[in-house]
Protein backbone atom coordinates (compact mmCIF):
# COMPACT_ATOMS: atom_id res chain seq x y z
CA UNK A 1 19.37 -0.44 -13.22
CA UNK A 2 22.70 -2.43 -12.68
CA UNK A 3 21.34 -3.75 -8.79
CA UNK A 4 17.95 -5.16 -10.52
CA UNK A 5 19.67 -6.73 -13.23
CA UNK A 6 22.61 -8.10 -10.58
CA UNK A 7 19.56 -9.31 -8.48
CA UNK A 8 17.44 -10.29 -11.73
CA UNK A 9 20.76 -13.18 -12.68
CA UNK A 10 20.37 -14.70 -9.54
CA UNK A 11 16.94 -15.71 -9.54
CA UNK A 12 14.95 -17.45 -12.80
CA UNK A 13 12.00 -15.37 -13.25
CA UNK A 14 11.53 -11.94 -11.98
CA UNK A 15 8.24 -9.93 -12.48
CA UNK A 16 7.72 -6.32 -11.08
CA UNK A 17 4.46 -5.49 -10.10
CA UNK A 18 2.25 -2.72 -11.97
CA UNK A 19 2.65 1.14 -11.17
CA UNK A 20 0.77 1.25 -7.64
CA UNK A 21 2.32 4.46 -5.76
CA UNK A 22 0.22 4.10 -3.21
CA UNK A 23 1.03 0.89 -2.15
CA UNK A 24 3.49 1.28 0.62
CA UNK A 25 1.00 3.92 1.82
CA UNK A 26 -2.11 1.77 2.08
CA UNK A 27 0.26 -1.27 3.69
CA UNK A 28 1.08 1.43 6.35
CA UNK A 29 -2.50 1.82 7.10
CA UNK A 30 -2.43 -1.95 7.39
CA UNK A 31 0.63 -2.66 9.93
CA UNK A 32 -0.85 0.83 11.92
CA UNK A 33 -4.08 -0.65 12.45
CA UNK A 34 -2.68 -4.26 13.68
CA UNK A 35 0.33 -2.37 16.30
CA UNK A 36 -3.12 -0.62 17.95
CA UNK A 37 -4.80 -4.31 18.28
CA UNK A 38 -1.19 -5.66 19.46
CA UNK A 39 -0.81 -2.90 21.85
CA UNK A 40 -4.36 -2.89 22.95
CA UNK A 41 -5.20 0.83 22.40
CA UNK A 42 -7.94 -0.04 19.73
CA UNK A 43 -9.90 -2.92 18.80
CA UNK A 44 -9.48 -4.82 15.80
CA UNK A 45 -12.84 -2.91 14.60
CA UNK A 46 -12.02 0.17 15.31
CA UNK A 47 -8.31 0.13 14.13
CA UNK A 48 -9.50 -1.66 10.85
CA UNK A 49 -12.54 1.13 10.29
CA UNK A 50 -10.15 3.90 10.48
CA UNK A 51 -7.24 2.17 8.04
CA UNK A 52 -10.05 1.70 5.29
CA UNK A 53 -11.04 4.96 6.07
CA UNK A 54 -7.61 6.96 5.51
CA UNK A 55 -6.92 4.36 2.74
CA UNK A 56 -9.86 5.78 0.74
CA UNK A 57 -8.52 9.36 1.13
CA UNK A 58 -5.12 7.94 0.13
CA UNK A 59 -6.87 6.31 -3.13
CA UNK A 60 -8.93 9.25 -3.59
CA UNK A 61 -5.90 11.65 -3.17
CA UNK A 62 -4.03 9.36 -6.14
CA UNK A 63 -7.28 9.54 -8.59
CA UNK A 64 -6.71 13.25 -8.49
CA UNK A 65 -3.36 13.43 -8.51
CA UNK A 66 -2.91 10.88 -11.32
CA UNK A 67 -5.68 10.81 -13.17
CA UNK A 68 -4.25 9.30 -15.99
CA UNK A 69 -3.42 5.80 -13.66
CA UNK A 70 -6.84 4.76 -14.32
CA UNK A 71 -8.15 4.37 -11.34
CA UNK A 72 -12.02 3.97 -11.26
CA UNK A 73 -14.16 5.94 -8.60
């Protein structure tokens, strides 16, 4: 991990975030939903409703996957 700690001396406190494999996954959902408000072919509603929806199956597909991460149903 030479880069992190290279990165880690130039800074005075660096925390990493817990094991979340998802995450850039679920922010996808997030930044999809607000281009369809921003380009007008959904509303905010309907663009938000379907990111929570395929953010479940994306939380759902990690329980099962890794069940061992702890994630509660």
């Amino acid at each position: 991990m030479q880069v992190q700690f290279a990165f880690a001396k130039q800074i005075p406190t660096m925390m990493y975030p817990p094991r979340t494999p998802v995450l850039f996954e679920l922010g996808l959902e997030l930044d999809l939903a607000a281009e369809k408000v921003i380009r007008g072919t959904a509303s905010a509603k309907e663009a938000l409703d379907l990111a929570q929806a395929n953010s479940q199956r994306v939380i759902e597909r990690d329980r099962i996957e890794n069940p061992a991460s702890g994630a509660k149903p």
